[in-house]
Protein backbone atom coordinates (compact mmCIF):
# COMPACT_ATOMS: atom_id res chain seq x y z
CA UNK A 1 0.00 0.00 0.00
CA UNK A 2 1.19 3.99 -0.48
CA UNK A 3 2.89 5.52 2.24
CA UNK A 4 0.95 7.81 3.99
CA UNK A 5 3.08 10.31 3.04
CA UNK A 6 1.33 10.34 -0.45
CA UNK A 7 -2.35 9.75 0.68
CA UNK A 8 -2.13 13.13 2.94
CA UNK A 9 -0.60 15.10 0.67
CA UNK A 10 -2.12 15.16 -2.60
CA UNK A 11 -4.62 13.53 -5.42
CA UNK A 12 -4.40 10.33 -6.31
CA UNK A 13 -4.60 10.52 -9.86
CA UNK A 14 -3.91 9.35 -13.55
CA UNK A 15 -1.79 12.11 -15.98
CA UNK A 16 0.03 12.40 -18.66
CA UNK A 17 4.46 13.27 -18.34
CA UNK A 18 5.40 16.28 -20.49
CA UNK A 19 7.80 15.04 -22.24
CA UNK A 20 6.82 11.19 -23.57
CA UNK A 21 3.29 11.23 -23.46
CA UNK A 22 3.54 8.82 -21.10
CA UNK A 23 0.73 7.71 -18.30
CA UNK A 24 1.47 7.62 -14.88
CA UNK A 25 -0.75 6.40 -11.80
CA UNK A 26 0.48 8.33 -8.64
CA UNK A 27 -0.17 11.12 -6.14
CA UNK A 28 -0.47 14.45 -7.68
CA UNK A 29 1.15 16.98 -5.33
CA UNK A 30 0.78 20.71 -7.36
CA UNK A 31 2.73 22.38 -9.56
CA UNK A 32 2.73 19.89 -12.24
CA UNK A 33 4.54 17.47 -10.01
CA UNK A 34 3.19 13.91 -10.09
CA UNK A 35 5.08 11.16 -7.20
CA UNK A 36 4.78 7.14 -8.47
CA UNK A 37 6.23 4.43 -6.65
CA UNK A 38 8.62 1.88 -7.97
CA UNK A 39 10.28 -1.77 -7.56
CA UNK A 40 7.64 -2.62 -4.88
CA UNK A 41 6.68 0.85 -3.68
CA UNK A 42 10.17 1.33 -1.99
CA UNK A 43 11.34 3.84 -4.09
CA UNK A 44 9.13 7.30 -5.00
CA UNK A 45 9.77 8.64 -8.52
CA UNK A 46 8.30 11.86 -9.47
CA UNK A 47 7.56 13.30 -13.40
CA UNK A 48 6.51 16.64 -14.63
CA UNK A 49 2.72 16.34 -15.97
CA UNK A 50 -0.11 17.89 -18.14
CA UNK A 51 -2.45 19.46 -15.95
CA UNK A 52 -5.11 18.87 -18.19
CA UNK A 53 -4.32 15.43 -18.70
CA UNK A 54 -5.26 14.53 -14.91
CA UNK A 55 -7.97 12.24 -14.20
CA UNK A 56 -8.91 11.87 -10.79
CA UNK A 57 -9.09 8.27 -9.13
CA UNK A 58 -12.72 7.45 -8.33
CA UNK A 59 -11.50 5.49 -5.03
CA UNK A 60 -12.33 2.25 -7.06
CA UNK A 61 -9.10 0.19 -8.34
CA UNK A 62 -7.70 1.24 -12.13
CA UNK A 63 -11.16 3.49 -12.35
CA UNK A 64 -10.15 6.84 -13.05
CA UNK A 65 -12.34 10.14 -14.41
CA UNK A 66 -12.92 10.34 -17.82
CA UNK A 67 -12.82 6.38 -18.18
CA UNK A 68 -15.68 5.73 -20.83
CA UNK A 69 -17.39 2.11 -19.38
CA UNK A 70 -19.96 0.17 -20.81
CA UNK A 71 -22.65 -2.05 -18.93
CA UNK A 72 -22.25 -5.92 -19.12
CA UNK A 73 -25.96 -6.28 -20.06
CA UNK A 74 -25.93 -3.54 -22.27
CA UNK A 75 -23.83 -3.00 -25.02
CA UNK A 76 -26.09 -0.50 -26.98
CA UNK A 77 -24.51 2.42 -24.45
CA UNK A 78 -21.24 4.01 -23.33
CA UNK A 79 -21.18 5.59 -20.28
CA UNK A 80 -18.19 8.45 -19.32
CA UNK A 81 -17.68 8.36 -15.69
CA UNK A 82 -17.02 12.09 -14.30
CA UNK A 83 -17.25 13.76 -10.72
CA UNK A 84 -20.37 16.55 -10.28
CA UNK A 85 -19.37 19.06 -8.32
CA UNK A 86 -23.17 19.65 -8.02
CA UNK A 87 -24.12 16.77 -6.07
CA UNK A 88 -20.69 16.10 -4.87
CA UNK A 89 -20.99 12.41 -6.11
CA UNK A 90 -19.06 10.01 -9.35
CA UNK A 91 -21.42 9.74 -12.18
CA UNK A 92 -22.14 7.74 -15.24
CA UNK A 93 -23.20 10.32 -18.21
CA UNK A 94 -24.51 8.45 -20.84
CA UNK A 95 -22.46 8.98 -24.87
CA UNK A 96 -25.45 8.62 -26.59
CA UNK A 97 -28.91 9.12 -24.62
CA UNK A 98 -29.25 11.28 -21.77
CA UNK A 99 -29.31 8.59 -19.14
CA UNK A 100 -27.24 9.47 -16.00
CA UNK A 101 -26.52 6.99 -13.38
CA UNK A 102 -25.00 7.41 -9.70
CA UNK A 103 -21.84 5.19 -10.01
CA UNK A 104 -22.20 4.09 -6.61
CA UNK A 105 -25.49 2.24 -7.22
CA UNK A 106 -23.29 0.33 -9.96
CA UNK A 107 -20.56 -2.40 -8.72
CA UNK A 108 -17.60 -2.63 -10.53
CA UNK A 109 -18.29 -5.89 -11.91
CA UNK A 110 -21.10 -4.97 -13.89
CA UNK A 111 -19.38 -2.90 -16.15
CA UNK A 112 -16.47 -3.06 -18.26
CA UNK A 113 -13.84 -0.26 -19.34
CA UNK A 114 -13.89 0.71 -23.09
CA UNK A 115 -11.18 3.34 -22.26
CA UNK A 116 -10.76 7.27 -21.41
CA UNK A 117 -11.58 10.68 -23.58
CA UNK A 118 -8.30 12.08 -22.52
CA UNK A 119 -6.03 8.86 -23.52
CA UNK A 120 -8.40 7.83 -26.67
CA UNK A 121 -8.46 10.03 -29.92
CA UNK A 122 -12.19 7.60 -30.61
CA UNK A 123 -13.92 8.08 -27.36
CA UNK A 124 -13.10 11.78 -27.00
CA UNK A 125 -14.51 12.43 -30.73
CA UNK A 126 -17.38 10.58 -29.77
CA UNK A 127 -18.07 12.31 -26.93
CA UNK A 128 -17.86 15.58 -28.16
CA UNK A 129 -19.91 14.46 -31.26
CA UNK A 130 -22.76 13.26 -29.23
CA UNK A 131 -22.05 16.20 -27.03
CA UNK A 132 -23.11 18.56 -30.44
CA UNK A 133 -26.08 16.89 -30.78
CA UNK A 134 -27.62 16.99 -27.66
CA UNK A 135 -27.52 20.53 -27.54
């Protein structure tokens, strides 16, 4: 498990380095500095990031915001799982109907991972495609 070091002192979060592109799960601490452990969590690395590449842990393993998920028993929908600041809760915001779900009332194993709008060129044209049209 993290050090407690990390947990108190920043966001645990998904991002983006500046310079390869490449994705890093750690503990965002500010100023564009992410910390990731290595070789057994022993070791704490840190990179530069995109800020607007972050994407929030949802407190559910390898679940992040922005992930775009898809119901077992449903594969007629994509859902894109973001935080509402309204109602202070994770949501599911339906791609293409305007179905919203609380993603607590979902368990992880009903659901699988399709992939996320900031990583995936497909899912982030999609979404701002079906985004147009329900304006």
């Amino acid at each position: 498990k993290m050090n407690k070091l990390y947990q108190d002192n920043g966001m645990y979060c998904r991002a983006q380095n500046q310079r390869g592109n490449k994705w890093f799960v750690g503990t965002y601490i500010g100023n564009e500095w992410l910390l990731f452990p290595r070789k057994n969590n022993a070791t704490v690395y840190g990179c530069q990031i995109k800020p607007e590449s972050i994407c929030r842990s949802t407190g559910r393993e390898n679940e992040f915001e922005y992930d775009v998920v898809q119901l077992i028993d449903d594969d007629e929908d994509a859902y894109l799982i973001i935080y509402s600041d309204e109602d202070l809760a994770w949501q599911m915001l339906s791609i293409y109907s305007s179905d919203m779900i609380d993603l607590g009332e979902i368990k992880p194993d009903q659901y699988v991972k399709l992939g996320n709008i900031k990583e995936d060129d497909y899912w982030r044209k999609e979404w701002e495609r079906q985004s147009e049209k329900r304006k």
